[in-house]
N, C-alpha and C. Protein backbone atom coordinates (compact mmCIF):
# COMPACT_ATOMS: atom_id res chain seq x y z
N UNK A 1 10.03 53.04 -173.26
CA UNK A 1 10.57 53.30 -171.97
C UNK A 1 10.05 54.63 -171.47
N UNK A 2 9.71 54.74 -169.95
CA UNK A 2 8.95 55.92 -169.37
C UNK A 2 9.85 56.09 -168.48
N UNK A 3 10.51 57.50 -168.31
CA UNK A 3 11.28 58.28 -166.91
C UNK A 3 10.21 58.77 -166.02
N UNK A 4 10.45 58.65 -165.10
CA UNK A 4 9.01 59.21 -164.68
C UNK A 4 10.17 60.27 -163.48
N UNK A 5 10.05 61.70 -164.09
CA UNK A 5 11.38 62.87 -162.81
C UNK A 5 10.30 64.05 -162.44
N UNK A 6 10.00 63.76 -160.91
CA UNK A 6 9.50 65.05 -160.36
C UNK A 6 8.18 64.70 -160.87
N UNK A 7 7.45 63.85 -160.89
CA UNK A 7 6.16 63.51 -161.86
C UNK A 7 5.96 63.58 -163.00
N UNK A 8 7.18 64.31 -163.66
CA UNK A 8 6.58 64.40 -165.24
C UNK A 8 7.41 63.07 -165.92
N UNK A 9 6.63 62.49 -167.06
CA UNK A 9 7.13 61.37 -167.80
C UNK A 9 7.50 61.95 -169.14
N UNK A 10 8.56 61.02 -169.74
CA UNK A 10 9.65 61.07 -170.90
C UNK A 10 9.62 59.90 -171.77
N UNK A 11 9.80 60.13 -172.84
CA UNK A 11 9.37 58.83 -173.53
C UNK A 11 10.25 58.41 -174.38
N UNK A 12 11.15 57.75 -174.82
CA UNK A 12 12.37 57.65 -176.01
C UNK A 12 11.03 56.63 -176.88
N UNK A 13 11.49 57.55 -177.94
CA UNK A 13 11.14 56.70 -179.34
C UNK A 13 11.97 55.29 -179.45
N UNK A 14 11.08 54.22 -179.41
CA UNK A 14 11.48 52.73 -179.55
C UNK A 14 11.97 52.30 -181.46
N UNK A 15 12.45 51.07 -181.23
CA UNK A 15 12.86 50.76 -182.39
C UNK A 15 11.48 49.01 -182.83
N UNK A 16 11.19 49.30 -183.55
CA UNK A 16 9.58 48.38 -183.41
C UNK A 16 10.29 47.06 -184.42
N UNK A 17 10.78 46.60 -183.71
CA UNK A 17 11.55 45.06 -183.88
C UNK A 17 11.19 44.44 -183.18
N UNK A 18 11.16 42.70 -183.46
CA UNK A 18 11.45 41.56 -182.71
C UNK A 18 12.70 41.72 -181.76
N UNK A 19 13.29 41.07 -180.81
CA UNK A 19 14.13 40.99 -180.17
C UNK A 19 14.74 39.48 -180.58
N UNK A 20 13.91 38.81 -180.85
CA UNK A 20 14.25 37.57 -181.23
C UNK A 20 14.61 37.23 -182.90
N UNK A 21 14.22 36.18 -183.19
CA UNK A 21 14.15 36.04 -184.97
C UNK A 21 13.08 37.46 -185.92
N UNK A 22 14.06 37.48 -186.99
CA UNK A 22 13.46 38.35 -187.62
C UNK A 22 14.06 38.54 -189.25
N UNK A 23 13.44 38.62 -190.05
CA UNK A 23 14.06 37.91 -191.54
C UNK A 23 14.41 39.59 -192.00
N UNK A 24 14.49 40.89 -191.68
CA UNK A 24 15.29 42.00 -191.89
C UNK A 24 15.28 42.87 -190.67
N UNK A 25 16.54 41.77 -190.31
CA UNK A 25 16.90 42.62 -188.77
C UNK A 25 17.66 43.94 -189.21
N UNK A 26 17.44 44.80 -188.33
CA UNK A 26 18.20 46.21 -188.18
C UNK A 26 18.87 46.56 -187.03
N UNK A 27 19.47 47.37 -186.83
CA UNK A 27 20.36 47.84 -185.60
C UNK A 27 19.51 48.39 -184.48
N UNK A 28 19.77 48.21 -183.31
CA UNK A 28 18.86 48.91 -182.28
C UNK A 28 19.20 50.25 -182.23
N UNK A 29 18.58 50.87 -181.74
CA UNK A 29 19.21 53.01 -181.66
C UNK A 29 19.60 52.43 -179.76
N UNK A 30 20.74 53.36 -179.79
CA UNK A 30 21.07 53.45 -178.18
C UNK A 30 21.14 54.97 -177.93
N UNK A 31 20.29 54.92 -176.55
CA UNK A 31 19.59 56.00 -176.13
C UNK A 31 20.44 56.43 -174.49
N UNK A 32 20.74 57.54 -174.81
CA UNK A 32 21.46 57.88 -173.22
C UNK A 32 20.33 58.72 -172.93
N UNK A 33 20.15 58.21 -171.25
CA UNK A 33 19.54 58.94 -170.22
C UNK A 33 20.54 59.83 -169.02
N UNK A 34 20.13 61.06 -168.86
CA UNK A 34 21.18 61.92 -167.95
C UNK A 34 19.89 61.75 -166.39
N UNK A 35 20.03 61.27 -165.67
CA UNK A 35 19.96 61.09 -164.31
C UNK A 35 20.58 62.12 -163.67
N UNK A 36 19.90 62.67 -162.08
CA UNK A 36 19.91 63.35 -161.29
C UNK A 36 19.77 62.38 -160.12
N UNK A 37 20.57 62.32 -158.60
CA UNK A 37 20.61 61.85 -157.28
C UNK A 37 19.07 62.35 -157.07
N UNK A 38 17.92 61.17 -156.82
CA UNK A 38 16.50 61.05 -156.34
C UNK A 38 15.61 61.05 -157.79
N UNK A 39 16.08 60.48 -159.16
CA UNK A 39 15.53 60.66 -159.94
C UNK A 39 15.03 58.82 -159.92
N UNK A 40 13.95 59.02 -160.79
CA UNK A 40 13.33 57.55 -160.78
C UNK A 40 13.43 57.17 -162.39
N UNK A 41 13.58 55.88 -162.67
CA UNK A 41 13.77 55.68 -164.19
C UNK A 41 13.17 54.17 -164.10
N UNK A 42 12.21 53.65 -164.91
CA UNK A 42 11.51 52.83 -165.33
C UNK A 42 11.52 52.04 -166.83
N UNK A 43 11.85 51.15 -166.67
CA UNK A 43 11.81 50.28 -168.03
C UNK A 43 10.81 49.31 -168.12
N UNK A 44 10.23 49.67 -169.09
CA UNK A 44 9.54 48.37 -169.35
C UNK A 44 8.90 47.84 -170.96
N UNK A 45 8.28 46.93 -171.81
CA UNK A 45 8.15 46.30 -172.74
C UNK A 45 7.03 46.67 -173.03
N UNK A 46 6.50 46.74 -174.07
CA UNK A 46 4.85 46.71 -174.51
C UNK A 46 4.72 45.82 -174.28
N UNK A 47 4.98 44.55 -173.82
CA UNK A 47 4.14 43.73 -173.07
C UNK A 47 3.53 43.31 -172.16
N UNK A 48 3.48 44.73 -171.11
CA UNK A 48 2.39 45.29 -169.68
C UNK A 48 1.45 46.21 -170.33
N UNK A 49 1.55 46.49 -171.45
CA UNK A 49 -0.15 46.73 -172.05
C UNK A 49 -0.53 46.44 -172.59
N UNK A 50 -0.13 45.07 -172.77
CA UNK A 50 -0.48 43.44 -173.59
C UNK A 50 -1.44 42.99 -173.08
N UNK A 51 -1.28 43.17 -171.44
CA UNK A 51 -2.17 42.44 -170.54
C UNK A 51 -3.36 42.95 -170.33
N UNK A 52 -4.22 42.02 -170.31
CA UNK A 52 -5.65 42.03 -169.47
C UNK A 52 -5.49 42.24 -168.37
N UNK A 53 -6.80 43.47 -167.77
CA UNK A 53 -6.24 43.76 -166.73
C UNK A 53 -7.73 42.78 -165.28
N UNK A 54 -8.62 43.58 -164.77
CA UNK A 54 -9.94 42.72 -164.15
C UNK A 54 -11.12 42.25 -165.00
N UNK A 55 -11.30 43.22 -165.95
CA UNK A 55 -12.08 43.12 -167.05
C UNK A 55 -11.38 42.18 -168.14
N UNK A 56 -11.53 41.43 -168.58
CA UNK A 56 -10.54 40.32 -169.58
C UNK A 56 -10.60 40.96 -170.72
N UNK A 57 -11.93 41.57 -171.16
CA UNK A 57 -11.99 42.83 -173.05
C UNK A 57 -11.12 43.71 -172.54
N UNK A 58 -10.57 44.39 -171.51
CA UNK A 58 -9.66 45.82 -171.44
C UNK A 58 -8.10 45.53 -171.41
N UNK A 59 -7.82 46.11 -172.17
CA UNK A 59 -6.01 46.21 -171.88
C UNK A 59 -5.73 46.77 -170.93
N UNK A 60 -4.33 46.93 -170.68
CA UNK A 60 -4.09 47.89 -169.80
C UNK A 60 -3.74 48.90 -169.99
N UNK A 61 -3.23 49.39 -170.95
CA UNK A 61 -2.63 50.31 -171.86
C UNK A 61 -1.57 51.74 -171.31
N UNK A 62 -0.97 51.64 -172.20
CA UNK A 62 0.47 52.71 -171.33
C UNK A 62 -0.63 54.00 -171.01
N UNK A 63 -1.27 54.55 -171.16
CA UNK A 63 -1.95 55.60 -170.39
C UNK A 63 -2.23 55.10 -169.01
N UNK A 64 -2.70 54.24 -168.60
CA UNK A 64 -2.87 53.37 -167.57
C UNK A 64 -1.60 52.46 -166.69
N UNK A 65 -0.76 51.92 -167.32
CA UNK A 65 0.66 51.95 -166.85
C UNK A 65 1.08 53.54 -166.19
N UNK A 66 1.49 54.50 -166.91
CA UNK A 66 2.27 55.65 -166.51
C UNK A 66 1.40 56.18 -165.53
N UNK A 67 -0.03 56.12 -164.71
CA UNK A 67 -1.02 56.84 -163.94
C UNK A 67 -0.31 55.79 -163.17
N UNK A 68 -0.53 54.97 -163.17
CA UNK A 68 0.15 53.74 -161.88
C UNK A 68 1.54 53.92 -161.79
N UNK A 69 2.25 54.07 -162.50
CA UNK A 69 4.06 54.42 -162.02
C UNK A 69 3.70 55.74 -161.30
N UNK A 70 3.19 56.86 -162.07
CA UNK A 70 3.36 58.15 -161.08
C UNK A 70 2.76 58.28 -159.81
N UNK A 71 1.55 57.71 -160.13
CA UNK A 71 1.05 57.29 -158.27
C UNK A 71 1.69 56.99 -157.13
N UNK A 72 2.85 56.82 -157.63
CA UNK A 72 3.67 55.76 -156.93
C UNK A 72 5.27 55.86 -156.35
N UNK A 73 5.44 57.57 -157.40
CA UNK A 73 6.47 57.40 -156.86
C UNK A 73 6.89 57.80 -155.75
N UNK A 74 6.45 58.58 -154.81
CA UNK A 74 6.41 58.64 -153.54
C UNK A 74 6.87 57.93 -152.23
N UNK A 75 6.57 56.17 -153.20
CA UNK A 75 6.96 55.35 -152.17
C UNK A 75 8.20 55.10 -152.15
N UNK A 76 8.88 54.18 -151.38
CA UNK A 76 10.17 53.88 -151.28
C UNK A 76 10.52 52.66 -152.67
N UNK A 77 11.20 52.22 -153.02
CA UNK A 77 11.52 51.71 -154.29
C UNK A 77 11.00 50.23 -153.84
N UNK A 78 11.41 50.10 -152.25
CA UNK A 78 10.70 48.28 -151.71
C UNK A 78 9.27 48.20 -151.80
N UNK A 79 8.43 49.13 -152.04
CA UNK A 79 6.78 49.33 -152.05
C UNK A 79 6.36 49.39 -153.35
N UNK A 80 7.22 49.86 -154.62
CA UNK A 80 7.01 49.85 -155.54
C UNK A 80 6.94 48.92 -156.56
């Protein structure tokens, strides 16, 4: 997960499990975020830098995700 406040990004350490079946499941960690009125907060899966992006050999990779969220936040949340 990426915060993206005032342009700078935040990163919580994930828990690297299945979500689904899994033969030694463990507990998830729950993570509080403290928010500010005009702050932006973004969730998303390693599976948007799963994807192929125009090039079919390139990922997209979270360096490349987080340049595209911060680009962006500027806009209104309906543009985003």
């Amino acid at each position: 997960m990426v915060s993206s406040i005032i342009g700078e990004t935040g990163e919580f350490k994930v828990d690297r499990q299945n979500i689904g079946y899994t033969d030694n499941p463990k507990p998830f960690t729950n993570h509080t975020i403290h928010v500010k009125k005009g702050d932006l907060v973004f969730l998303y899966t390693d599976g948007y830098m799963e994807q192929f992006g125009v090039v079919k050999t390139r990922k997209y990779t979270k360096k490349r995700l987080n340049k595209s969220i911060l680009s962006r936040k500027h806009l209104p949340m309906t543009e985003i």
